[in-house]
PDB file of N, CA and C in Angstrom:
ATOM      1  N   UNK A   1      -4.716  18.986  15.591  1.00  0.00           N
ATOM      2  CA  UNK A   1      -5.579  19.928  14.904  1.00  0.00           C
ATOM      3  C   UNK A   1      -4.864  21.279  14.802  1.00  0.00           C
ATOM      4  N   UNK A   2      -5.234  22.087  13.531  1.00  0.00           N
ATOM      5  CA  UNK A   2      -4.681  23.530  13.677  1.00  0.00           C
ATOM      6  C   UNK A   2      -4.828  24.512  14.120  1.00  0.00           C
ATOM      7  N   UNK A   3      -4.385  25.156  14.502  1.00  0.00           N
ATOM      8  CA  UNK A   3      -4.991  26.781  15.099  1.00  0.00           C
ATOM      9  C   UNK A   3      -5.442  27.497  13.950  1.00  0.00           C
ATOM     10  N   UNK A   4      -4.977  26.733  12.274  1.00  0.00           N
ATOM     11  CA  UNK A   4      -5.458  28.374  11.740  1.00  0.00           C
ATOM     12  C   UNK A   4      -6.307  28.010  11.324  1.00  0.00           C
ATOM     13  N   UNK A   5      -7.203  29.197  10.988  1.00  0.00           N
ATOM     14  CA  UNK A   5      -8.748  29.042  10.160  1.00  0.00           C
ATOM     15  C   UNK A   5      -8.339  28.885   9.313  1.00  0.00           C
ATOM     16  N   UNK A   6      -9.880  28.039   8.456  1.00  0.00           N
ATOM     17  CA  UNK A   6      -9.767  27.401   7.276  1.00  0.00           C
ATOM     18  C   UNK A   6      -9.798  28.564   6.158  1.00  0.00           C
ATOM     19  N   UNK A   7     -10.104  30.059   6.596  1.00  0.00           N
ATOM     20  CA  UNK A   7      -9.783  30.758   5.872  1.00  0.00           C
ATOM     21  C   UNK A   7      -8.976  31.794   5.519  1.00  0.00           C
ATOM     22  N   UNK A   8      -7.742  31.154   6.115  1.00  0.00           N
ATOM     23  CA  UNK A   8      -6.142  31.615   6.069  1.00  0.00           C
ATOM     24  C   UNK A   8      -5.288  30.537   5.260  1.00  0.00           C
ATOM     25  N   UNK A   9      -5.654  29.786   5.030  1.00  0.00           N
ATOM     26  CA  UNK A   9      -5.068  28.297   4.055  1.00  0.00           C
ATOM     27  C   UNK A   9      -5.425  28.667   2.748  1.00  0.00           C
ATOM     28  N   UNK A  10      -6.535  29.689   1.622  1.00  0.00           N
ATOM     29  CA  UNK A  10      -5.808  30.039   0.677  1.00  0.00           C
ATOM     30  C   UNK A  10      -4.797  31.121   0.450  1.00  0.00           C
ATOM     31  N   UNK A  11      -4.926  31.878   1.881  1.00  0.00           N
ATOM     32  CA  UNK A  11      -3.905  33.127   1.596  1.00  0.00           C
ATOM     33  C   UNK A  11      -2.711  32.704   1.531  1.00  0.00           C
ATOM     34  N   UNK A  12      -2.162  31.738   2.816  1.00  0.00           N
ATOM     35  CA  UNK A  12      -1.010  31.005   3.111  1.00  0.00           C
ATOM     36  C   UNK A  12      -0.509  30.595   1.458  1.00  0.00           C
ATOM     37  N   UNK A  13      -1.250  30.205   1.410  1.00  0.00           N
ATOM     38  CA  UNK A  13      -0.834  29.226   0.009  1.00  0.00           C
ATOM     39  C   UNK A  13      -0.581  29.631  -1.079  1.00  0.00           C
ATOM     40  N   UNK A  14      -1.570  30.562  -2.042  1.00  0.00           N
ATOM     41  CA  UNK A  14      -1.751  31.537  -2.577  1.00  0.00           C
ATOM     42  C   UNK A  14      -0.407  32.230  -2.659  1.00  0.00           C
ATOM     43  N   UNK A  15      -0.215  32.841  -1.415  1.00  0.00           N
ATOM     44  CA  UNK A  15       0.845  33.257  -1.535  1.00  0.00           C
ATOM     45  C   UNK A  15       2.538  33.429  -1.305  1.00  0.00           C
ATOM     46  N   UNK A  16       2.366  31.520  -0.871  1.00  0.00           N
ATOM     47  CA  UNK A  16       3.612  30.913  -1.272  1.00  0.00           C
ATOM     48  C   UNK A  16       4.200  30.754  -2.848  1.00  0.00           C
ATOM     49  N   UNK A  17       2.836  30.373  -3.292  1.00  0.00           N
ATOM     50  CA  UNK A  17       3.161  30.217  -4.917  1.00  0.00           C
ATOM     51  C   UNK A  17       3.397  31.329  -5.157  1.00  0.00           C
ATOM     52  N   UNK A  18       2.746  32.257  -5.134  1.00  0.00           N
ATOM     53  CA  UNK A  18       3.270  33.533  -6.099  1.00  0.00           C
ATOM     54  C   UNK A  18       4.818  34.155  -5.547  1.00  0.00           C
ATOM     55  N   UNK A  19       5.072  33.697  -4.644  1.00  0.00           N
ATOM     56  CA  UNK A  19       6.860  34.042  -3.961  1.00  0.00           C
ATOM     57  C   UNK A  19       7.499  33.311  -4.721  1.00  0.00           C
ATOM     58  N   UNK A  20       7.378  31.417  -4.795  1.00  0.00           N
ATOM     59  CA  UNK A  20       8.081  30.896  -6.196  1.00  0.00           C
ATOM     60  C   UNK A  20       7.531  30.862  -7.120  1.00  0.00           C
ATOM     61  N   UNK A  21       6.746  31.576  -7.926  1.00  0.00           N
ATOM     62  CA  UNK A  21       6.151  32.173  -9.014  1.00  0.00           C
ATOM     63  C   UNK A  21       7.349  32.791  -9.486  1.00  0.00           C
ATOM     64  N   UNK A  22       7.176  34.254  -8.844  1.00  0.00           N
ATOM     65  CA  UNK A  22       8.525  35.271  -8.984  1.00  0.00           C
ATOM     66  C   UNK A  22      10.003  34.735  -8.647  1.00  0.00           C
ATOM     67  N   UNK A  23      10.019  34.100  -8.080  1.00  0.00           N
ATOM     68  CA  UNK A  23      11.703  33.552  -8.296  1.00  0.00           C
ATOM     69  C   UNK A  23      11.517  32.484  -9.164  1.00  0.00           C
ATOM     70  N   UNK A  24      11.129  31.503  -9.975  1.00  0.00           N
ATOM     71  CA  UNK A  24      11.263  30.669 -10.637  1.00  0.00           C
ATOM     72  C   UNK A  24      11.365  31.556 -11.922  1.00  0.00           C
ATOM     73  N   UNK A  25      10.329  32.652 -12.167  1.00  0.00           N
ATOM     74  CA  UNK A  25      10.739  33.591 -13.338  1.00  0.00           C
ATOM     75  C   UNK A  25      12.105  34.630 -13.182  1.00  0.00           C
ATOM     76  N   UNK A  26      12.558  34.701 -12.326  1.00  0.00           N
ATOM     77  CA  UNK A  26      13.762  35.423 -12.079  1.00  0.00           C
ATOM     78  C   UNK A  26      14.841  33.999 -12.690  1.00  0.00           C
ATOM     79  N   UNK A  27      14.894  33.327 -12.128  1.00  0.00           N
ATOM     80  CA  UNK A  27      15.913  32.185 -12.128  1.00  0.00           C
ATOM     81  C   UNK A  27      15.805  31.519 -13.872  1.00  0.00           C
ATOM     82  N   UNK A  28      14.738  31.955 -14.263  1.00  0.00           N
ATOM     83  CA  UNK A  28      14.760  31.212 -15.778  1.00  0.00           C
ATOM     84  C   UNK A  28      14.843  31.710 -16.547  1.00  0.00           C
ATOM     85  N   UNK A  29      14.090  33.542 -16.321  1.00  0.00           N
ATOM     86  CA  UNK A  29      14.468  34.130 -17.612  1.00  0.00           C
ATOM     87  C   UNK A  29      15.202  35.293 -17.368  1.00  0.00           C
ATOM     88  N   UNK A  30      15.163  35.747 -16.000  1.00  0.00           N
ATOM     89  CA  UNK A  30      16.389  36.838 -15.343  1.00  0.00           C
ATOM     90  C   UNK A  30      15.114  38.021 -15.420  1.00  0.00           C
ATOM     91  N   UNK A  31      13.955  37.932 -14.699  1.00  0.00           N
ATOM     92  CA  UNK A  31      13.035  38.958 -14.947  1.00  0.00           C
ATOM     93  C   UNK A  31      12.964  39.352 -13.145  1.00  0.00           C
ATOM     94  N   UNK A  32      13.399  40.406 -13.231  1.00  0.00           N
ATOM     95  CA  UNK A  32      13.825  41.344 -12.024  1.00  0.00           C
ATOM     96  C   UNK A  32      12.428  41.538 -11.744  1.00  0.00           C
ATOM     97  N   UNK A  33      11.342  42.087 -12.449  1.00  0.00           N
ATOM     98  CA  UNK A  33      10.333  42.744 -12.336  1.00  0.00           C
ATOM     99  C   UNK A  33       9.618  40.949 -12.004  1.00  0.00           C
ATOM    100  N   UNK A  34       9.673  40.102 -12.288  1.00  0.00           N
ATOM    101  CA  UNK A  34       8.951  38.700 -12.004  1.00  0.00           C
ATOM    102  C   UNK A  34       9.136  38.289  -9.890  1.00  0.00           C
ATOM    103  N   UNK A  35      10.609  38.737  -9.984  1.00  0.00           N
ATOM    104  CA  UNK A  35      11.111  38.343  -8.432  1.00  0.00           C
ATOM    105  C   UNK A  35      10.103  39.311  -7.449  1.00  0.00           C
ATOM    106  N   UNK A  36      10.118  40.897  -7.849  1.00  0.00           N
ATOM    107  CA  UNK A  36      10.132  41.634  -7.046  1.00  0.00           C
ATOM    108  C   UNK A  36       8.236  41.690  -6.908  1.00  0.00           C
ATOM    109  N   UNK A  37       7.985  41.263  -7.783  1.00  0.00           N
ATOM    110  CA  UNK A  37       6.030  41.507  -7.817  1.00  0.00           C
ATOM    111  C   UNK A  37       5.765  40.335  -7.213  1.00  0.00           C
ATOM    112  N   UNK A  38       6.615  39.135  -7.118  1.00  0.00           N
ATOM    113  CA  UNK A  38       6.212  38.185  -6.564  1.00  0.00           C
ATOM    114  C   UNK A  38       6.390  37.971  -5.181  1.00  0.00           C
ATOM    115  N   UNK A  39       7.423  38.845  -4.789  1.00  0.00           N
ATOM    116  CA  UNK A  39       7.628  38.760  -3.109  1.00  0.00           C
ATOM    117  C   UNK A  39       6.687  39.712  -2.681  1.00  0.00           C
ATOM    118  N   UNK A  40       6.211  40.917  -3.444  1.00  0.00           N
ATOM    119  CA  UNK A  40       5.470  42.004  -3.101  1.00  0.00           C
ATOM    120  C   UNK A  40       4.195  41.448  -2.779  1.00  0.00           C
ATOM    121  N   UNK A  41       3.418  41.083  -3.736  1.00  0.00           N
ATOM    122  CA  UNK A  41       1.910  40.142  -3.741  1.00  0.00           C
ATOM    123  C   UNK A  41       2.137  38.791  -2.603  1.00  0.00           C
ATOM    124  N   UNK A  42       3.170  38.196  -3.095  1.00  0.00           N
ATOM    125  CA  UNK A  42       3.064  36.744  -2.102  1.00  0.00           C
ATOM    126  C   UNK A  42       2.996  37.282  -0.720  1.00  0.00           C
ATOM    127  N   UNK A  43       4.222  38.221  -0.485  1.00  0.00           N
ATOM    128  CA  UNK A  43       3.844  39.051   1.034  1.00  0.00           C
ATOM    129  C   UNK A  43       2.804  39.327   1.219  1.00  0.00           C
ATOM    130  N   UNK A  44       1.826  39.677   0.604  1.00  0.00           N
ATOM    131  CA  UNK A  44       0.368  40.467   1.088  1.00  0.00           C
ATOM    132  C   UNK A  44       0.060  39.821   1.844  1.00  0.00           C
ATOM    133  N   UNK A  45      -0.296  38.443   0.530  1.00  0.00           N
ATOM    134  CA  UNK A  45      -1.309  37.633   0.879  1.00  0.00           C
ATOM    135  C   UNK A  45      -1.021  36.673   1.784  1.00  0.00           C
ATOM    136  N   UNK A  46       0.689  36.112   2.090  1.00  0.00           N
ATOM    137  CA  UNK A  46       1.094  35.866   3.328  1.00  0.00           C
ATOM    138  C   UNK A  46       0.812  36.481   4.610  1.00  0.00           C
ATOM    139  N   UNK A  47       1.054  37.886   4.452  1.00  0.00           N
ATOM    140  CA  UNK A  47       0.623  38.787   5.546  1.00  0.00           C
ATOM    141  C   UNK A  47      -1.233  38.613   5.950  1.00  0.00           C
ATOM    142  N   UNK A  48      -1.851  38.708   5.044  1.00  0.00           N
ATOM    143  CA  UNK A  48      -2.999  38.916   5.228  1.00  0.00           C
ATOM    144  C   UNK A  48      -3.406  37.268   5.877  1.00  0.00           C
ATOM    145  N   UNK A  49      -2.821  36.052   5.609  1.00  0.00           N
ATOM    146  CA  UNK A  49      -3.289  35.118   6.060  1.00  0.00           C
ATOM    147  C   UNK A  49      -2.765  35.314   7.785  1.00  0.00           C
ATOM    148  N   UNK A  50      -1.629  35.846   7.967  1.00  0.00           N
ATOM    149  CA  UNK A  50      -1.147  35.974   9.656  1.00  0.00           C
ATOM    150  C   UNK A  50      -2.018  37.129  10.187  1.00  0.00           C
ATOM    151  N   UNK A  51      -2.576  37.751   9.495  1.00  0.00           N
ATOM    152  CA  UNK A  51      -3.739  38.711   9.856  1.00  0.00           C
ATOM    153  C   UNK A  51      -5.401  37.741   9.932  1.00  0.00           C
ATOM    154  N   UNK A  52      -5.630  37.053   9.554  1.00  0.00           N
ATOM    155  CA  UNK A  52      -6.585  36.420   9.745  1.00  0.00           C
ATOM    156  C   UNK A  52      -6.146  35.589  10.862  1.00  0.00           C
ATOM    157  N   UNK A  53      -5.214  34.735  10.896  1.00  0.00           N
ATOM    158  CA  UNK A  53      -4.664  33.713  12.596  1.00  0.00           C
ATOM    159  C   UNK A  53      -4.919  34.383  13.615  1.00  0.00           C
ATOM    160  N   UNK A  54      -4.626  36.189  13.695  1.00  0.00           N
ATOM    161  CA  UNK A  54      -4.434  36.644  14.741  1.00  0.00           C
ATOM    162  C   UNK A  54      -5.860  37.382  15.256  1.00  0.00           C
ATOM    163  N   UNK A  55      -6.931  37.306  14.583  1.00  0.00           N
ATOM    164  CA  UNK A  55      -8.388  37.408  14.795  1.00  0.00           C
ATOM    165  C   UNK A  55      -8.614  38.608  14.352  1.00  0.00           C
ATOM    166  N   UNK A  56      -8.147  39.164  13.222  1.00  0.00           N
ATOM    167  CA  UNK A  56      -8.314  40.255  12.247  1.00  0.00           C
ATOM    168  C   UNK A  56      -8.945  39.464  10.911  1.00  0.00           C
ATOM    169  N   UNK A  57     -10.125  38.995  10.741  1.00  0.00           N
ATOM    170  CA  UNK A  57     -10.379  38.798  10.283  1.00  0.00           C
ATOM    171  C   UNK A  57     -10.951  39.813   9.038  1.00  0.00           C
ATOM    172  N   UNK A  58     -11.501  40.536   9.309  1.00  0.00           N
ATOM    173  CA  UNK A  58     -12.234  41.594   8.309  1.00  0.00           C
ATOM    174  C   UNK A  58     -11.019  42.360   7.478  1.00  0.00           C
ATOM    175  N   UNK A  59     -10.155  42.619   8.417  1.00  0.00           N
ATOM    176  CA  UNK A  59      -8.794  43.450   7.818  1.00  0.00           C
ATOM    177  C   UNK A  59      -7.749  42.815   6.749  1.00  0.00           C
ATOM    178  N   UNK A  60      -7.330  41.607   7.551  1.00  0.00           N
ATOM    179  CA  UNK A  60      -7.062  40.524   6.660  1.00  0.00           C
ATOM    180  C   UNK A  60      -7.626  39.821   5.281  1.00  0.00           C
ATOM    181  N   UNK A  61      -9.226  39.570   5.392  1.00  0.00           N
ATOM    182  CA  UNK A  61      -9.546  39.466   3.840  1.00  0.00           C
ATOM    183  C   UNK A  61     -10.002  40.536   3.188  1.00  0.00           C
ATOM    184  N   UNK A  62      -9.529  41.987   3.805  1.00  0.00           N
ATOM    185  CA  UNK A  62      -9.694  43.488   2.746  1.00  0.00           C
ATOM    186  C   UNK A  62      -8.570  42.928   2.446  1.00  0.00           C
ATOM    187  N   UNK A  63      -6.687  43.069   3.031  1.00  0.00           N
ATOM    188  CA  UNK A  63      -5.647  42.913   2.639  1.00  0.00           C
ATOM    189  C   UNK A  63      -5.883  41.989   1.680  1.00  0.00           C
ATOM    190  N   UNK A  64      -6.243  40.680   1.359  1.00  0.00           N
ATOM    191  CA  UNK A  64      -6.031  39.765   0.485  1.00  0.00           C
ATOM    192  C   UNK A  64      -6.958  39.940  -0.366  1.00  0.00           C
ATOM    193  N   UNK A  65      -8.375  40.684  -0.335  1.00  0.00           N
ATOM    194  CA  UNK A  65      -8.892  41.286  -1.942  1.00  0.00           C
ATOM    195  C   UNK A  65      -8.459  42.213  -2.544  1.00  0.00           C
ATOM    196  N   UNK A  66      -7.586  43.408  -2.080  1.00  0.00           N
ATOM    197  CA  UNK A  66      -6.910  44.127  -2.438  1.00  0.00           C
ATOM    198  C   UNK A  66      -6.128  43.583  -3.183  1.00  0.00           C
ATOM    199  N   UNK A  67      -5.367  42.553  -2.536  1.00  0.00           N
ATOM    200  CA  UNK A  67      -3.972  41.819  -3.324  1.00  0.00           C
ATOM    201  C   UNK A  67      -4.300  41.001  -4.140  1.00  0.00           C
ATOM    202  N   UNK A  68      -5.023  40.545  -3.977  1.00  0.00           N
ATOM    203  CA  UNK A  68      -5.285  39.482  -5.436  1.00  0.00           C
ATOM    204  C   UNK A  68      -5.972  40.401  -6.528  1.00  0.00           C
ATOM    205  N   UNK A  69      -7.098  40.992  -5.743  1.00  0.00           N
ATOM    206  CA  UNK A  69      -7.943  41.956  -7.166  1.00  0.00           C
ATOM    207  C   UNK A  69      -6.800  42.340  -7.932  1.00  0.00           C
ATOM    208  N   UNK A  70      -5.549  43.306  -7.620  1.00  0.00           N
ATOM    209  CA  UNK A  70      -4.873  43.981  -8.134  1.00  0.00           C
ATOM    210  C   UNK A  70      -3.760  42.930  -9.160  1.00  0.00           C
ATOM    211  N   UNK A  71      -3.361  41.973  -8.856  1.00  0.00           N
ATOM    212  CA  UNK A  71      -2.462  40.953  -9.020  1.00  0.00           C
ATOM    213  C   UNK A  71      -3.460  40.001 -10.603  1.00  0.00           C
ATOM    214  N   UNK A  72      -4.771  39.837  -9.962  1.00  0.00           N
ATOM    215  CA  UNK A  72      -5.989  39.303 -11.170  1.00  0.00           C
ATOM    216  C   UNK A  72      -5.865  40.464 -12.286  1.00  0.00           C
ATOM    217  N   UNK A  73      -5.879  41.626 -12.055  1.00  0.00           N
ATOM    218  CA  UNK A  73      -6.040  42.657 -13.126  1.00  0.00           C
ATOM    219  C   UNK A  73      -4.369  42.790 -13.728  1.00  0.00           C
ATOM    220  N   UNK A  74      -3.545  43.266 -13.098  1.00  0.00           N
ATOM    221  CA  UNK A  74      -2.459  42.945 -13.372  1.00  0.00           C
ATOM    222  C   UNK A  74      -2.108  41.884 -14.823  1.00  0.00           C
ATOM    223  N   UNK A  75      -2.138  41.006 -14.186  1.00  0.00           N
ATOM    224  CA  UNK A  75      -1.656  39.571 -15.119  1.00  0.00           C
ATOM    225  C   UNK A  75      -2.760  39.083 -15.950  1.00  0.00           C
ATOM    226  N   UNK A  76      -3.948  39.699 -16.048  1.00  0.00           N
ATOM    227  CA  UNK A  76      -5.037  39.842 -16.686  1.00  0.00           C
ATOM    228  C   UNK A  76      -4.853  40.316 -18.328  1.00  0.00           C
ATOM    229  N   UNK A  77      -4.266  41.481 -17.520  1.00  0.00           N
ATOM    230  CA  UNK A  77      -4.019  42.380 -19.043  1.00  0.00           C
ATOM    231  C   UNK A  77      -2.956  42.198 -19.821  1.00  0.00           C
ATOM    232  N   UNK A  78      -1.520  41.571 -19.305  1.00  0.00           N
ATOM    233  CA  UNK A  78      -0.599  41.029 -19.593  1.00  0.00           C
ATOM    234  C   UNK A  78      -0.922  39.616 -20.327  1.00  0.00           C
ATOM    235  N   UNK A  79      -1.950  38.878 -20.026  1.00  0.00           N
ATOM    236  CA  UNK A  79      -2.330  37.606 -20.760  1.00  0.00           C
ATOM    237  C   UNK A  79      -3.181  37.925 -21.998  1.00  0.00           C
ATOM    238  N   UNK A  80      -3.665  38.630 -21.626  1.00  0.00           N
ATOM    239  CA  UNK A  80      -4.523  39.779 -23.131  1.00  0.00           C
ATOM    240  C   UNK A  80      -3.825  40.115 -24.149  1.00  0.00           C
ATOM    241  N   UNK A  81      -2.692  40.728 -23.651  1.00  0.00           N
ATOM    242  CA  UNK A  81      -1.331  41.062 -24.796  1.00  0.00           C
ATOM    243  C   UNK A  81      -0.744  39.999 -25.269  1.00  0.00           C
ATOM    244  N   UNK A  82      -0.366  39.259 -24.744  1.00  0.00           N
ATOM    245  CA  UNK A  82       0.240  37.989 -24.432  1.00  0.00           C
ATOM    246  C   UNK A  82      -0.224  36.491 -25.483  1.00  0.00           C
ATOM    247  N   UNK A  83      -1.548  36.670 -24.484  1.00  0.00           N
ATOM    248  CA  UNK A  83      -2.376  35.603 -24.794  1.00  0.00           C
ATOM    249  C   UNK A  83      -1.219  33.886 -24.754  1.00  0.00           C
ATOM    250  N   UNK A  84      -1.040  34.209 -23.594  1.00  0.00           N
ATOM    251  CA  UNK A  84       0.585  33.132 -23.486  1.00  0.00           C
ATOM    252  C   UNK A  84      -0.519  32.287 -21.375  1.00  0.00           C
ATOM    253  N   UNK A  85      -1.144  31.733 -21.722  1.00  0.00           N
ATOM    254  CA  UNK A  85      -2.056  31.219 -19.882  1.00  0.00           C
ATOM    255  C   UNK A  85      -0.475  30.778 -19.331  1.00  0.00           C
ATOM    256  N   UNK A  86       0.534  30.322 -19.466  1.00  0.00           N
ATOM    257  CA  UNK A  86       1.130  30.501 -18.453  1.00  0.00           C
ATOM    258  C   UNK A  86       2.325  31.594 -18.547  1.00  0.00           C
ATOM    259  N   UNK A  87       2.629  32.229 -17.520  1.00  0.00           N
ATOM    260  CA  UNK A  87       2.020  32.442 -16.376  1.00  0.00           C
ATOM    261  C   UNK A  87       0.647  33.376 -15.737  1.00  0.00           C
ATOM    262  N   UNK A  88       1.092  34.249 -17.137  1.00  0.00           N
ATOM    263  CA  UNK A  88      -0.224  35.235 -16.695  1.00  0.00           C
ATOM    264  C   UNK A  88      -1.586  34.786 -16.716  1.00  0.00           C
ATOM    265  N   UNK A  89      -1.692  33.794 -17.578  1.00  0.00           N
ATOM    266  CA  UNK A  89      -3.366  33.643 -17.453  1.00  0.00           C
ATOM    267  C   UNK A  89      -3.496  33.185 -16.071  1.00  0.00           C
ATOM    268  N   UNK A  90      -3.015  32.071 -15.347  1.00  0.00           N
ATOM    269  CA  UNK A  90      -2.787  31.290 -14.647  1.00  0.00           C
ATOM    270  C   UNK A  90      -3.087  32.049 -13.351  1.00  0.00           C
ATOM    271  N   UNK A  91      -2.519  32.944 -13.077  1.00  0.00           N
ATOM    272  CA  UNK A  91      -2.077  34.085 -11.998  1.00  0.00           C
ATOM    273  C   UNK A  91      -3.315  34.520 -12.012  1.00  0.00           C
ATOM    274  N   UNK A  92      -3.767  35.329 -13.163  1.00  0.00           N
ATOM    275  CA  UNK A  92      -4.686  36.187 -13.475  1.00  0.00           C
ATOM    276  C   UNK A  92      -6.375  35.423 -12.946  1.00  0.00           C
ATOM    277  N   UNK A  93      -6.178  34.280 -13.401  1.00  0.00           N
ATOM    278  CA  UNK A  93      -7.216  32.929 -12.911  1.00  0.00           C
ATOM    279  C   UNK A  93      -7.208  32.838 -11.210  1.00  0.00           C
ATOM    280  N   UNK A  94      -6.095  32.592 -10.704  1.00  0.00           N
ATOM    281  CA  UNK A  94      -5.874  32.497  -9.317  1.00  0.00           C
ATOM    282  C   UNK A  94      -6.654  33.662  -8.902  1.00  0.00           C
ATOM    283  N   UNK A  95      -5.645  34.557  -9.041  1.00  0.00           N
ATOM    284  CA  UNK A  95      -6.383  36.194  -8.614  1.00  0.00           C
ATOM    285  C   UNK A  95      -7.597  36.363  -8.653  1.00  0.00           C
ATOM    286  N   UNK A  96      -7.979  36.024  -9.573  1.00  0.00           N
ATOM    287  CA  UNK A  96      -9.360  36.559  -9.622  1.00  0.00           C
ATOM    288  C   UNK A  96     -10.491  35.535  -8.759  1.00  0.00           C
ATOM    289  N   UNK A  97      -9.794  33.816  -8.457  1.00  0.00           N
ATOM    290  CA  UNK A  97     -10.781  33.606  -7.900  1.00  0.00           C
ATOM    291  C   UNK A  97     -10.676  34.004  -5.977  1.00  0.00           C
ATOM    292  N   UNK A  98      -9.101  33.976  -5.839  1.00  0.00           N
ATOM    293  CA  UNK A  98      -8.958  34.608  -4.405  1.00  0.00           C
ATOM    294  C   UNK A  98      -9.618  35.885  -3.921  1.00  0.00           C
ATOM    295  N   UNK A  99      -9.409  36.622  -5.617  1.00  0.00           N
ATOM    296  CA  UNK A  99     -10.335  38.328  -4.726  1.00  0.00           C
ATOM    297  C   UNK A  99     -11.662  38.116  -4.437  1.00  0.00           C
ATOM    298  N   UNK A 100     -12.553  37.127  -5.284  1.00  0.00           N
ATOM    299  CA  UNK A 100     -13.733  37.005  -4.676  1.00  0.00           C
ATOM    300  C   UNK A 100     -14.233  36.206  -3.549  1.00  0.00           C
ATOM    301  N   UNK A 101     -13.045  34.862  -3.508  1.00  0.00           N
ATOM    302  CA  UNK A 101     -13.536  34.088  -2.156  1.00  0.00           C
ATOM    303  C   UNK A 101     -12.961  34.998  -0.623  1.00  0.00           C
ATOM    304  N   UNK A 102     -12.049  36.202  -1.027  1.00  0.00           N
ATOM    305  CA  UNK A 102     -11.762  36.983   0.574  1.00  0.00           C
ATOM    306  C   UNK A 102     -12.706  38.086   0.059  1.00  0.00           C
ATOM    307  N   UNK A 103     -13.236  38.332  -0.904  1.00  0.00           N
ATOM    308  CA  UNK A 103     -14.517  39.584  -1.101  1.00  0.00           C
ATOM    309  C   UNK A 103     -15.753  39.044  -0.138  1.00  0.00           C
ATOM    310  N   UNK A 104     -15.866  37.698  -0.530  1.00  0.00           N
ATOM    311  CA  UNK A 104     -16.754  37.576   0.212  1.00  0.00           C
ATOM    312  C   UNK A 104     -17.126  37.448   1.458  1.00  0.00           C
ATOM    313  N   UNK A 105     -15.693  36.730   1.901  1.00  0.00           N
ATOM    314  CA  UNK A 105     -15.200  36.436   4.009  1.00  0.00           C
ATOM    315  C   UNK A 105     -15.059  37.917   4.498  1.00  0.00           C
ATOM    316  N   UNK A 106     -14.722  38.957   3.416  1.00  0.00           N
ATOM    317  CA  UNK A 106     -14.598  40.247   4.087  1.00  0.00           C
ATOM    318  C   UNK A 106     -15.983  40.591   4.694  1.00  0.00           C
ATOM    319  N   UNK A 107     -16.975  40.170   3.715  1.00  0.00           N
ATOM    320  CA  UNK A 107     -18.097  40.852   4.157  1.00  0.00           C
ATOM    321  C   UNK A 107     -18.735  39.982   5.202  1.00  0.00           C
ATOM    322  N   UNK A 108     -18.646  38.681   5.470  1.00  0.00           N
ATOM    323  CA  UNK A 108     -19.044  37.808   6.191  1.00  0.00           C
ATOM    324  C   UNK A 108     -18.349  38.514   7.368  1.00  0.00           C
ATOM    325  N   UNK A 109     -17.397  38.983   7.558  1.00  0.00           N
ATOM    326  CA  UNK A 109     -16.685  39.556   8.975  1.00  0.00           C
ATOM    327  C   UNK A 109     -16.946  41.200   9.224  1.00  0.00           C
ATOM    328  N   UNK A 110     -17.219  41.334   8.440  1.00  0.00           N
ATOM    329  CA  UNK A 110     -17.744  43.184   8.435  1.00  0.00           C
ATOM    330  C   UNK A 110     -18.484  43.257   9.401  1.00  0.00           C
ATOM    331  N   UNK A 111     -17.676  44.682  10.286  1.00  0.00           N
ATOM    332  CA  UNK A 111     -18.417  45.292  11.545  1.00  0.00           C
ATOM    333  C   UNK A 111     -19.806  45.341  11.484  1.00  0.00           C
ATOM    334  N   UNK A 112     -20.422  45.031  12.387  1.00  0.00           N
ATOM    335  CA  UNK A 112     -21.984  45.972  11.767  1.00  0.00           C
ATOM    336  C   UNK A 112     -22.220  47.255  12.213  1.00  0.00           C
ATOM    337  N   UNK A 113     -23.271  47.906  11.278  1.00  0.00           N
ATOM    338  CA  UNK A 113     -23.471  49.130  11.147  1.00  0.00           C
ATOM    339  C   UNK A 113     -23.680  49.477  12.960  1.00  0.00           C
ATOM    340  N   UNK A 114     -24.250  48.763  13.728  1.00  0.00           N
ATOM    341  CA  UNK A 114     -24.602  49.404  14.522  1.00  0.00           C
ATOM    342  C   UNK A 114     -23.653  49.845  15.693  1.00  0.00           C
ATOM    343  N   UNK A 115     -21.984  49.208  15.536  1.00  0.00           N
ATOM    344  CA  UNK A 115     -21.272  49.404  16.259  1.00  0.00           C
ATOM    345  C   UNK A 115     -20.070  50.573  16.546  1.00  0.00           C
TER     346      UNK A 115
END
């Protein structure tokens, strides 16, 4: 059995893909700006899943709605211009459903007022 919570397995993941997201677009079309947003975001949300293992839960899914919200809007507006779903729609799809499933674990872990 695992040690990690079941709600560190979309961050983990999440943001493996978006690490070879950004290098698969570096490697195919030579997009510097594809490598570097993708280690940036995939880190978050990597980070934010080793922030949830380590019983930071509340902090960890702020880190990963932060990162996806921003990453959903991001590649949002780029698919708008675009109008091309991969990669941006795709991303933009992901994002947006990660910022709301850690929007919501954020609040499920939120201090309470009375502490």
């Amino acid at each position: 059995m695992s040690g990690i919570p079941g709600s560190a397995h979309l961050n983990f993941s999440l943001g493996g893909l978006i690490v070879l997201g950004g290098a698969m677009g570096y490697m195919k079309k030579g997009s510097t700006m594809s490598l570097i947003a993708g280690a940036l975001f995939g880190s978050l949300l990597i980070g934010s899943g080793v922030m949830i293992v380590k019983d930071s839960h509340y902090h960890g899914h702020m880190l990963a709605t932060g990162a996806s919200g921003t990453m959903a809007l991001g590649m949002g507006q780029r698919f708008l211009s675009t109008q091309k779903f991969m990669p941006a729609g795709l991303v933009a799809v992901l994002g947006a459903g990660a910022c709301a499933y850690n929007f919501k674990k954020m609040n499920d872990w939120a201090p309470s007022k009375e502490d």
